[in-house]
Protein backbone atom coordinates (compact mmCIF):
# COMPACT_ATOMS: atom_id res chain seq x y z
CA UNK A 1 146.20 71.58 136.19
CA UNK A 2 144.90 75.29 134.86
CA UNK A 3 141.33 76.07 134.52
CA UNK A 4 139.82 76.28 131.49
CA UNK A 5 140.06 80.11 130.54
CA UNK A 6 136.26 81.83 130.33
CA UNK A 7 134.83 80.72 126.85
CA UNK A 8 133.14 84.30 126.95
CA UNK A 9 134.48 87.78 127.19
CA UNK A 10 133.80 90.08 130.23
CA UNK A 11 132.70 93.69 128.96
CA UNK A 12 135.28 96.70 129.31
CA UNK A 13 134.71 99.61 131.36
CA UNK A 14 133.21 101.34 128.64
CA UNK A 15 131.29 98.76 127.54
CA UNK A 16 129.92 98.26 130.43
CA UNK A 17 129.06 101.82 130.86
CA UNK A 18 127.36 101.93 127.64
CA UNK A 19 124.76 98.55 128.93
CA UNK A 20 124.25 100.36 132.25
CA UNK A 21 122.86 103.16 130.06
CA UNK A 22 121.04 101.29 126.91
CA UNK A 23 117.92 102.52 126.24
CA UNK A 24 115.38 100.60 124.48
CA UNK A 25 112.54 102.11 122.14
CA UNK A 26 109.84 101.47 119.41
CA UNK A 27 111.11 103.00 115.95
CA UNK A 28 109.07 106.07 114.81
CA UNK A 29 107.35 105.73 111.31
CA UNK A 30 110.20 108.07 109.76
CA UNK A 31 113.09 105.55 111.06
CA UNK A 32 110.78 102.53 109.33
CA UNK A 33 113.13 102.61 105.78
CA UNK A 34 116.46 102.91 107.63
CA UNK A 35 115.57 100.23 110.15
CA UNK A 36 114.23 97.68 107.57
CA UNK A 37 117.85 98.76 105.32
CA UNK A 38 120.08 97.70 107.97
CA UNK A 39 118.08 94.42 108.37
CA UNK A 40 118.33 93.37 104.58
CA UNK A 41 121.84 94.69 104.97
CA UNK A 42 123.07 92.89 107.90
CA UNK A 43 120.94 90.39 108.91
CA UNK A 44 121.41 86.46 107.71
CA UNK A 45 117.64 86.22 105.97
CA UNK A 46 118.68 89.33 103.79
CA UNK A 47 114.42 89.90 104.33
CA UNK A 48 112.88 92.60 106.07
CA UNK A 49 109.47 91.54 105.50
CA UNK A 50 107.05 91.27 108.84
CA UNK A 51 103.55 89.14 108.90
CA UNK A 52 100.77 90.37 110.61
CA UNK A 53 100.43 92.26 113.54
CA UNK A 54 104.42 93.70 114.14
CA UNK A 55 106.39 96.12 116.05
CA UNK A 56 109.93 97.40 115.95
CA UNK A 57 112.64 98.35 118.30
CA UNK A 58 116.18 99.32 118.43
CA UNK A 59 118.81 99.47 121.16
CA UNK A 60 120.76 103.07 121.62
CA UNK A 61 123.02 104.71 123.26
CA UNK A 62 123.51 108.24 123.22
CA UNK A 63 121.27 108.21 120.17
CA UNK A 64 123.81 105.75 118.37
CA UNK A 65 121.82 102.72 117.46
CA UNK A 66 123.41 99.26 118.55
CA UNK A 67 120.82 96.57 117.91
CA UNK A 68 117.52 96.15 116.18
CA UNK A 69 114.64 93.70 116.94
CA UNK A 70 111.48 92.76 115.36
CA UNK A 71 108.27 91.14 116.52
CA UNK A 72 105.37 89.92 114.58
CA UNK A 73 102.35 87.32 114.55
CA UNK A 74 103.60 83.74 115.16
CA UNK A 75 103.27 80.98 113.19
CA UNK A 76 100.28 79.45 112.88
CA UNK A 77 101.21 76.03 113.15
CA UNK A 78 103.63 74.50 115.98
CA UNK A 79 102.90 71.14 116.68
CA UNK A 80 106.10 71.61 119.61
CA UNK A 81 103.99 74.78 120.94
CA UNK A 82 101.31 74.00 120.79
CA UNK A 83 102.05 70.62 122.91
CA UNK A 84 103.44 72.93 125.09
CA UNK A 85 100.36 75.30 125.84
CA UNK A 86 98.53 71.88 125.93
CA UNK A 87 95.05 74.15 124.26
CA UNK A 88 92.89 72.51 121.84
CA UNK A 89 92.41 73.49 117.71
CA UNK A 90 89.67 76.18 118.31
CA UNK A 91 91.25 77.65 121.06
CA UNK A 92 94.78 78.11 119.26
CA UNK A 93 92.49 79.33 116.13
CA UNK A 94 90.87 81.68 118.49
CA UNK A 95 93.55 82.72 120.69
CA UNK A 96 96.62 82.68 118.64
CA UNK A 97 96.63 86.52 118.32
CA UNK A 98 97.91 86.09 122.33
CA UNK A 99 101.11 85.25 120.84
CA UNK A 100 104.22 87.10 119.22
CA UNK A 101 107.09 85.96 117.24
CA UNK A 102 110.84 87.63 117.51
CA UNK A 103 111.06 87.42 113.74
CA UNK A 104 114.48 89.10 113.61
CA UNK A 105 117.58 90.10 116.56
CA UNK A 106 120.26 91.54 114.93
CA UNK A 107 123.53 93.19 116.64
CA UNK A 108 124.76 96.01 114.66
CA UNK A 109 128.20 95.98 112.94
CA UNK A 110 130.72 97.15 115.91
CA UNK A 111 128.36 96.95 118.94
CA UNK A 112 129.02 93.56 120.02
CA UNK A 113 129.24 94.03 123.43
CA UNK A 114 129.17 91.12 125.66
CA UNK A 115 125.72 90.74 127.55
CA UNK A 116 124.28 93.26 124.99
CA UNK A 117 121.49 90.82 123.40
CA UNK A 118 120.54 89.66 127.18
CA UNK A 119 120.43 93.27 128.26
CA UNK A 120 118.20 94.49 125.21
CA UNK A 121 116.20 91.27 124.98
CA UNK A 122 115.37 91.66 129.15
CA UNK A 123 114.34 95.41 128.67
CA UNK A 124 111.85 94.51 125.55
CA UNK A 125 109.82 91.80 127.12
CA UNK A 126 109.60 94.25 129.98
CA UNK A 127 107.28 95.87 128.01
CA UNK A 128 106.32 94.13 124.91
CA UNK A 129 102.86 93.10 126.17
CA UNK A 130 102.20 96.65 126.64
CA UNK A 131 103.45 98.21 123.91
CA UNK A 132 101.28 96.00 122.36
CA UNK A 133 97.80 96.72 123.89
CA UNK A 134 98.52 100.27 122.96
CA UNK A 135 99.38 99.21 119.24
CA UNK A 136 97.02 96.40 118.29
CA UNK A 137 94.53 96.66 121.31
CA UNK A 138 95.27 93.94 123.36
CA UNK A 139 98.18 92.18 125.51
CA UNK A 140 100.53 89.19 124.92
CA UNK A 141 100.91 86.22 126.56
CA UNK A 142 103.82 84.07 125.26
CA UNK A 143 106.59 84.83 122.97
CA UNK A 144 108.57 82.68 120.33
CA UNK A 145 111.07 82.54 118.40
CA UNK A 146 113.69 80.33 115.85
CA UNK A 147 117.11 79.83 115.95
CA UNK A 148 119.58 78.83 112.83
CA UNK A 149 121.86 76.46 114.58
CA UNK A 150 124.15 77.20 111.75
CA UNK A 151 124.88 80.55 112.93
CA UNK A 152 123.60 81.10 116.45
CA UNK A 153 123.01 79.00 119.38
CA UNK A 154 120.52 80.22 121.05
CA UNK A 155 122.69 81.96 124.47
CA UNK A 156 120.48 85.27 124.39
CA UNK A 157 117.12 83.35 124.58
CA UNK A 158 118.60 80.90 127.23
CA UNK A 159 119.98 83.50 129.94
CA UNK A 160 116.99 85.69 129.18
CA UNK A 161 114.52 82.97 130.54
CA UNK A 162 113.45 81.21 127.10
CA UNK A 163 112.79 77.39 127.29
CA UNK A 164 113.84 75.49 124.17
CA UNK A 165 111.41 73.06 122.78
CA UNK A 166 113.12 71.29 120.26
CA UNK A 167 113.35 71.55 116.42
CA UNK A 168 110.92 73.11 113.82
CA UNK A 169 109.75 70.98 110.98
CA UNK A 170 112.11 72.58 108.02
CA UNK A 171 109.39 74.77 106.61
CA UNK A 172 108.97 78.16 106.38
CA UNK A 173 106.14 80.85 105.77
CA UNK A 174 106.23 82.32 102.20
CA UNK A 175 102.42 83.80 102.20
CA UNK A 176 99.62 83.72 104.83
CA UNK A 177 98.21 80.57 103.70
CA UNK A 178 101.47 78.72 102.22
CA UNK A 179 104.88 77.19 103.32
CA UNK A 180 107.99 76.36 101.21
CA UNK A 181 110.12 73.16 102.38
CA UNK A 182 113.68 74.75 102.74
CA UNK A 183 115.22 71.82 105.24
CA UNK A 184 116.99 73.67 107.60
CA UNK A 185 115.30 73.06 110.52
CA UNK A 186 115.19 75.69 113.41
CA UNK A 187 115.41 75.85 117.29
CA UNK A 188 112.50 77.11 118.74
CA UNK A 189 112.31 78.43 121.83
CA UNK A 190 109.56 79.92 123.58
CA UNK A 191 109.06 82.28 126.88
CA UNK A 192 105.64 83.34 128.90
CA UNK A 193 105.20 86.84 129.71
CA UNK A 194 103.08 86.27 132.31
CA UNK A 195 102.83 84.14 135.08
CA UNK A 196 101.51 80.47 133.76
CA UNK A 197 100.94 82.17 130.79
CA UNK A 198 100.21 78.24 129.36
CA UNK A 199 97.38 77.76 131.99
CA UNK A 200 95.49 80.74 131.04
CA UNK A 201 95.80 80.12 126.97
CA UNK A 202 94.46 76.56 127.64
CA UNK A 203 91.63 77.23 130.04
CA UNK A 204 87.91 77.15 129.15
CA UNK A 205 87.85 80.69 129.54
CA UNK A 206 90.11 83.49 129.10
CA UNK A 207 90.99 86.35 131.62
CA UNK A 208 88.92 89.55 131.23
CA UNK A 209 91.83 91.10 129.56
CA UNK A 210 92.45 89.02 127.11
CA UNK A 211 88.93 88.02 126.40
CA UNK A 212 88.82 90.71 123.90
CA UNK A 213 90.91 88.84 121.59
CA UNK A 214 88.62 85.58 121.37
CA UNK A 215 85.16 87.68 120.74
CA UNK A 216 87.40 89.49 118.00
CA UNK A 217 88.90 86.59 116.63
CA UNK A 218 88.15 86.80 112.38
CA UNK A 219 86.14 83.83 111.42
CA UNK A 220 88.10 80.78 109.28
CA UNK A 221 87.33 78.10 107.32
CA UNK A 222 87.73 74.34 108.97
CA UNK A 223 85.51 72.39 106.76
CA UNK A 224 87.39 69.70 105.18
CA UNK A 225 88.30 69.41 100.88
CA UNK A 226 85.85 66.75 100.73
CA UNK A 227 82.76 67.77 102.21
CA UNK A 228 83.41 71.68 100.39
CA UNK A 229 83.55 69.11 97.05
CA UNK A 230 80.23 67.85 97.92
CA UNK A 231 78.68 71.36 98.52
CA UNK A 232 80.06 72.77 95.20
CA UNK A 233 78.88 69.92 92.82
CA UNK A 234 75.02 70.33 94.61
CA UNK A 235 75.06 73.80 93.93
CA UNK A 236 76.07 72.85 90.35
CA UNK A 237 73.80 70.85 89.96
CA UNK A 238 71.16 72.79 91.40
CA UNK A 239 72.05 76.84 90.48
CA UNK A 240 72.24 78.17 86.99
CA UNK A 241 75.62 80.10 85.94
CA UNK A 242 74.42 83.51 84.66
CA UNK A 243 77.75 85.25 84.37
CA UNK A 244 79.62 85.56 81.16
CA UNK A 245 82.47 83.29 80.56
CA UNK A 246 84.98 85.59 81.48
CA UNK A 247 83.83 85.89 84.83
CA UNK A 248 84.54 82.01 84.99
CA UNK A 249 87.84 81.87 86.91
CA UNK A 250 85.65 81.98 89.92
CA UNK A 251 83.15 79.57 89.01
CA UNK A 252 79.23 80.17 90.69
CA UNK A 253 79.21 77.43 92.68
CA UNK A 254 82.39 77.51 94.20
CA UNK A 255 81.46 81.11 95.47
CA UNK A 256 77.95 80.13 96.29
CA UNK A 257 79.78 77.64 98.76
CA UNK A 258 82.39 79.96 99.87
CA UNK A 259 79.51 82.63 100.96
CA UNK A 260 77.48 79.56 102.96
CA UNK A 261 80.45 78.32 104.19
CA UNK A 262 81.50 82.15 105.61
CA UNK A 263 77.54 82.37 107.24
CA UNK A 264 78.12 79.33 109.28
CA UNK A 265 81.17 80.42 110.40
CA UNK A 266 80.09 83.87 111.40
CA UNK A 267 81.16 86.45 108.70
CA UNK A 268 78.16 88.44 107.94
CA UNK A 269 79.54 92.42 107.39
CA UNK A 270 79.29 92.09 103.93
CA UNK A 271 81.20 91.19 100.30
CA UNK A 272 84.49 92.87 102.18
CA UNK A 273 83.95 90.26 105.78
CA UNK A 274 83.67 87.57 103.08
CA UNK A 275 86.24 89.15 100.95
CA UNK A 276 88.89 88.77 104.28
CA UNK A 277 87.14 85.38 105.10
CA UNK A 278 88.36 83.84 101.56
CA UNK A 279 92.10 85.30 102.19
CA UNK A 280 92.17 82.65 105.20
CA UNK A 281 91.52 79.86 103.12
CA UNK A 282 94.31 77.05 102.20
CA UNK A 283 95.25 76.59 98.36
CA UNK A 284 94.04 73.01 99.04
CA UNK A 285 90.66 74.83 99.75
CA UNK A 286 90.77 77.18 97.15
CA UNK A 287 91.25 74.22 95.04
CA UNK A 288 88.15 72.18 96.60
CA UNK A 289 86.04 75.51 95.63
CA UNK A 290 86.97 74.96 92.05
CA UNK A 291 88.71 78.29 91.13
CA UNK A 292 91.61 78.65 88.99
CA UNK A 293 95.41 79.33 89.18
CA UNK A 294 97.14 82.30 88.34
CA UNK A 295 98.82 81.52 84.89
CA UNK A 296 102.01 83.87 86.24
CA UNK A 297 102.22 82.46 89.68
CA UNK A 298 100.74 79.21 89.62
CA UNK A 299 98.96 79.62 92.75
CA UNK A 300 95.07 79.38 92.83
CA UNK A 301 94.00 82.73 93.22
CA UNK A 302 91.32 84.23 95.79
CA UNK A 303 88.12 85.92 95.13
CA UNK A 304 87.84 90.04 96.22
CA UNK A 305 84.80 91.68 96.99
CA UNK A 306 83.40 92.40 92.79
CA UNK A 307 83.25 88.52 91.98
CA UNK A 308 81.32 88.13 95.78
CA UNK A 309 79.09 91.59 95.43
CA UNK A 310 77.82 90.68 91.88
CA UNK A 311 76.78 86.93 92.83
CA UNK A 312 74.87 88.21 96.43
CA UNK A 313 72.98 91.04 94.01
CA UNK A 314 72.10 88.49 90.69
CA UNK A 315 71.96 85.14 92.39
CA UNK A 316 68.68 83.12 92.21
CA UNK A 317 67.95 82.91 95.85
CA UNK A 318 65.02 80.55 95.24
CA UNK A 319 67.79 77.94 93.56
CA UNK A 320 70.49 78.41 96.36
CA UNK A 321 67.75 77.39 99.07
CA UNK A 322 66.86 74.25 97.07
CA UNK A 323 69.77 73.32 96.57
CA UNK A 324 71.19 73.95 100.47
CA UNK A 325 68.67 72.11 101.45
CA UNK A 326 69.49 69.03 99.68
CA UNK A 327 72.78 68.86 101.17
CA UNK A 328 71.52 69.47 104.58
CA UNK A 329 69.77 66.21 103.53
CA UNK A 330 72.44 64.60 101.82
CA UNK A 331 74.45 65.10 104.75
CA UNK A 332 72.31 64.85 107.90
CA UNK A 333 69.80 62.70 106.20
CA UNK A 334 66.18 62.75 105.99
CA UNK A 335 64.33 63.59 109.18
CA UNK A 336 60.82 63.60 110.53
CA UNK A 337 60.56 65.87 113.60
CA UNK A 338 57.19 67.34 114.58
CA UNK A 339 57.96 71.23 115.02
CA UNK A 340 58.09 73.83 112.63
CA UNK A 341 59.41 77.17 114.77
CA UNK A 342 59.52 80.50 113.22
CA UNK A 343 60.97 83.34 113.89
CA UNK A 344 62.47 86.65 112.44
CA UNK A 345 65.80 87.93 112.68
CA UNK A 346 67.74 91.32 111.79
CA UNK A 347 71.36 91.10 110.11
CA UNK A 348 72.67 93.97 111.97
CA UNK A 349 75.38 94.91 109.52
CA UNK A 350 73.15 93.98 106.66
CA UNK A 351 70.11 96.16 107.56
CA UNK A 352 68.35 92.86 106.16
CA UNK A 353 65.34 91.46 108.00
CA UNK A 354 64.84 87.59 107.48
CA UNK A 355 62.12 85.08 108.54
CA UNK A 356 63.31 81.40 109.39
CA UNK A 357 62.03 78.16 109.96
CA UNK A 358 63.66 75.09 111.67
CA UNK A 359 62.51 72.08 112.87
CA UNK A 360 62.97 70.82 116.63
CA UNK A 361 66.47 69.38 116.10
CA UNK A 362 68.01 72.81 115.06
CA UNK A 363 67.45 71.54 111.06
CA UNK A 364 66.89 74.85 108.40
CA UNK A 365 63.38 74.24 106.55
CA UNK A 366 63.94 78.09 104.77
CA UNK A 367 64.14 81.45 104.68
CA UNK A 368 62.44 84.51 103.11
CA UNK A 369 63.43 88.33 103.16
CA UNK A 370 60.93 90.32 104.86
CA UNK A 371 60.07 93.10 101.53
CA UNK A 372 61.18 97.25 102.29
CA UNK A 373 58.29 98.56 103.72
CA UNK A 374 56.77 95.34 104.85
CA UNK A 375 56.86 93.09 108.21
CA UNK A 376 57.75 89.50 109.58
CA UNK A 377 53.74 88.52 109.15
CA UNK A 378 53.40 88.05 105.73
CA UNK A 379 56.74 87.13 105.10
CA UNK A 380 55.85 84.19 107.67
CA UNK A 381 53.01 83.27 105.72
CA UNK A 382 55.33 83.29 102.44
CA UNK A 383 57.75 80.88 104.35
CA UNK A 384 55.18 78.66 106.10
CA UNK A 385 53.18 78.08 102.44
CA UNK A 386 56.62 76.13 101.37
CA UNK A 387 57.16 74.24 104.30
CA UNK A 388 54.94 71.17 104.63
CA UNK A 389 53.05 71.01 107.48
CA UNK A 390 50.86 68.16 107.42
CA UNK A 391 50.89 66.27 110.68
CA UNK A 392 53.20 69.03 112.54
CA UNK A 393 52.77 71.49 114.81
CA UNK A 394 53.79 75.22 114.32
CA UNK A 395 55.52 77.54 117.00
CA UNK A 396 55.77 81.45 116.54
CA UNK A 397 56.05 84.24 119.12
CA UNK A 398 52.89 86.74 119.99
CA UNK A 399 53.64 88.71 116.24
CA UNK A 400 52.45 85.67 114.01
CA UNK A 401 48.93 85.25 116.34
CA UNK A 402 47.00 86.15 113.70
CA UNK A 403 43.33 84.80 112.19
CA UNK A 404 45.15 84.44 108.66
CA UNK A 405 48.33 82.55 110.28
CA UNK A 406 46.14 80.53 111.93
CA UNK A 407 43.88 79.48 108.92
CA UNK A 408 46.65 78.74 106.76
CA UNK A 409 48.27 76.46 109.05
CA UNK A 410 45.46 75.15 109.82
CA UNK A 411 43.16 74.61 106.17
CA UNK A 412 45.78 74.91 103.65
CA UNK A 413 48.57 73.07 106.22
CA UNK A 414 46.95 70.69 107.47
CA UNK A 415 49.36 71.17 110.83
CA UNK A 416 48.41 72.74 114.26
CA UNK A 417 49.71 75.37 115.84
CA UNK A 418 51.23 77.28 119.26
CA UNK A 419 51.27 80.73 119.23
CA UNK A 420 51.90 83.26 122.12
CA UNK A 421 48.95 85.77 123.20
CA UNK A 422 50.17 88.89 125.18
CA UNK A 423 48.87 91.59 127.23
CA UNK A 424 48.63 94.50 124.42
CA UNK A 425 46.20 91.73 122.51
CA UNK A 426 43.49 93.24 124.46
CA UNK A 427 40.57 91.75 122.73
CA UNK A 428 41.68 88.09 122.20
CA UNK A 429 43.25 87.94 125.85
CA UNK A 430 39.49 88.41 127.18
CA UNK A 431 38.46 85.90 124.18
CA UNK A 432 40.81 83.40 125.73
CA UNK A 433 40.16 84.75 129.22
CA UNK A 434 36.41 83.50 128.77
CA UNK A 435 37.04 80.38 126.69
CA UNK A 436 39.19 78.96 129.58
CA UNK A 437 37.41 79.92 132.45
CA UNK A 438 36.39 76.99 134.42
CA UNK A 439 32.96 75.63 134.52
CA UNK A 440 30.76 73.06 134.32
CA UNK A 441 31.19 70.82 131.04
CA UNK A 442 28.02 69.28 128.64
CA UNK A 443 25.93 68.62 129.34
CA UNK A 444 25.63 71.13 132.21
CA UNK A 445 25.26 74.98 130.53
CA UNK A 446 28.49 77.59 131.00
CA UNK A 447 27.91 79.81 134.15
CA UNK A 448 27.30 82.73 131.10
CA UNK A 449 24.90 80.57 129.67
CA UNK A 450 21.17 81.99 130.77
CA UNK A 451 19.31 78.93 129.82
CA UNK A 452 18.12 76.42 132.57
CA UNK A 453 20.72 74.12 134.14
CA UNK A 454 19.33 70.76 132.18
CA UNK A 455 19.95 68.59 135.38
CA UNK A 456 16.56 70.79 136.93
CA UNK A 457 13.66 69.84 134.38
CA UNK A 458 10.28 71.27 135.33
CA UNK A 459 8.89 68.32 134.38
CA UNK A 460 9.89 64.79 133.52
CA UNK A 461 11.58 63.94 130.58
């Protein structure tokens, strides 16, 4: 009986001259159009187009270019991949950037040289992580990437050290926020680029060089449709539209909640940080906040940083407290905690000083602006004349120790107070210093006290 004959050809002389000699490069920005050209040319998706962070590299020989590859940002969903890494929601939120996707592998017409793809694929990864610190600013940890059974089977990926994990779902990415059901469901096959590269992405803390990438990570929404629903109709309720009607495809509400929804998750820089915070939200979101659809494209569109600028200049700030604080208390529930704790704060990127008050559980009571020119003391006293204090007991640091403070708590309050006393309060450290000096109580006299001890009568009583 013959063997089988090799199902794969061995390269020629030549050929295999030429993969002895491949040399593997990032495009420069003038090669950009021709590289993207021969991609829509030759390539099966006909597409070009790259998402998010991306680089580009082509195979050549003698300057003759013989295959062309393209990474970008992977997806952002993958329940197979995400198995895999084995991290949790807010670390693949936080951490995704970690990851690349070979969005496109294409052989140029007449280079198909056997072992070409393996060779050109095994120089890349050698130094895809750091190509990418020195593009994007930090390294990579795993790679992915789909494969159309239809026309490839995956033989590059597998003799280059990728590990299959099964099939993709059938959808694909048509926008950053939105997929389109196209049934053709993909290989995927993934590869670490670094030793237990799925240990590291899963652990409660990153390495020092990729911690980088967490701090940086831009904040997103992950409230749910319903409880966004329940913010927007208190604010309703609560806040006054003063725009004209043709400012209405963004209604108020909807962007008062998208701006306290952005706060809590950390986006404070500003209309544009809440202008780039809105892109990441889901059309079911967008939907939620009440704005409307695009009459050409059907989708619901996004608010920039005008519609977000002119509501955080006009907006009645007294009405948006009032009214976030009744959904604190529609949601939490009514509480009765003894503390009221001030203290003043600084939005760094704002140049906005704030006084707050919460309560011992963490719960917001308020806020006021500290006024230009002004200071944290009687914006205190602004803030603590709204909160009740009846029955409670008020904490503020060494700035707040004041006579006035103090009154107001106590005569118009009706609470008690804690305040701090430091050493550059000369005078009422020595008040205190004397006050709590021990000595003997009533009815003996205080040692500074120069009438007689009453214990040594000179006669009897």
């Amino acid at each position: 009986m013959k063997p089988n004959p090799s199902r794969y050809r061995q390269p020629t002389a030549d050929e295999q001259y030429v993969l002895d000699h491949l040399t593997v490069r990032l495009i420069r920005p003038h090669e950009v159009g021709r590289f993207d050209r021969l991609l829509v040319e030759h390539h099966y998706l006909r597409s070009a187009a790259l998402v998010g962070e991306h680089l580009r590299y082509v195979a050549t020989y003698r300057g003759q270019w013989l295959a062309l590859a393209a990474w970008s940002a992977p997806a952002l969903h993958l329940k197979p991949r995400d198995a895999f890494i084995g991290w949790s929601e807010p670390q693949r939120r936080a951490r995704l950037p970690l990851l690349a996707n070979n969005a496109r592998l294409l052989v140029l017409p007449d280079c198909h040289y056997p072992n070409l793809i393996s060779r050109f694929m095994k120089q890349m990864l050698t130094r895809l992580s750091q190509d990418w610190q020195q593009r994007w600013g930090h390294p990579l940890a795993l790679a992915e990437s789909f494969v159309d059974p239809q026309f490839h089977r995956g033989t590059a990926y597998k003799v280059s050290g990728w590990c299959p994990l099964g099939q993709s779902a059938g959808w694909k990415r048509s926008a950053a926020d939105f997929y389109l059901k196209h049934d053709r469901p993909k290989q995927l096959w993934v590869r670490e680029l670094v030793p237990d590269a799925c240990g590291k992405l899963r652990a409660p803390q990153l390495p020092p060089a990729w911690a980088a990438v967490e701090a940086n990570a831009a904040p997103r929404c992950t409230a749910k449709c319903a409880r966004m629903r329940s913010l927007v109709d208190t604010l309703r309720a609560e806040v006054r539209e003063f725009r004209s009607k043709k400012a209405l495809a963004y209604p108020l509400a909807g962007l008062l909640a998208l701006i306290a929804m952005a706060l809590f998750s950390g986006a404070r820089r500003g209309p544009q940080d809440l202008a780039d915070y809105a892109a990441t939200l889901s059309q079911a979101q967008l939907r939620a906040l009440g704005f409307r659809r695009h009459r050409r494209t059907g989708r619901i569109r996004c608010p920039g940083v005008t519609p977000l600028r002119e509501v955080l200049t006009r907006v009645d700030a007294r009405a948006l407290q009032r009214a976030l604080l009744l959904w604190q208390e529609q949601l939490l529930g009514p509480t009765q905690d003894p503390l009221v704790i001030v203290d003043g704060k600084t939005l760094r990127h704002a140049h906005t000083e704030l006084v707050s008050a919460v309560n011992g559980r963490g719960h917001w009571l308020g806020t006021v602006a500290v006024e230009e020119g002004s200071n944290e003391i009687p914006a205190a006293r602004q803030l603590l004349a709204q909160v009740p204090l009846q029955g409670k007991t008020a904490l503020a640091d060494a700035l707040h120790t004041q006579t006035e403070t103090v009154q107001q708590i106590l005569f118009e309050g009706g609470g008690d107070y804690v305040l701090t006393v430091k050493d550059n309060q000369k005078a009422l450290v020595q008040t205190l210093t004397t006050l709590l000096t021990p000595g003997r109580f009533s009815p003996s006299a205080h040692a500074t006290d120069p009438r007689p001890d009453p214990r040594t009568q000179p006669r009897p009583a």
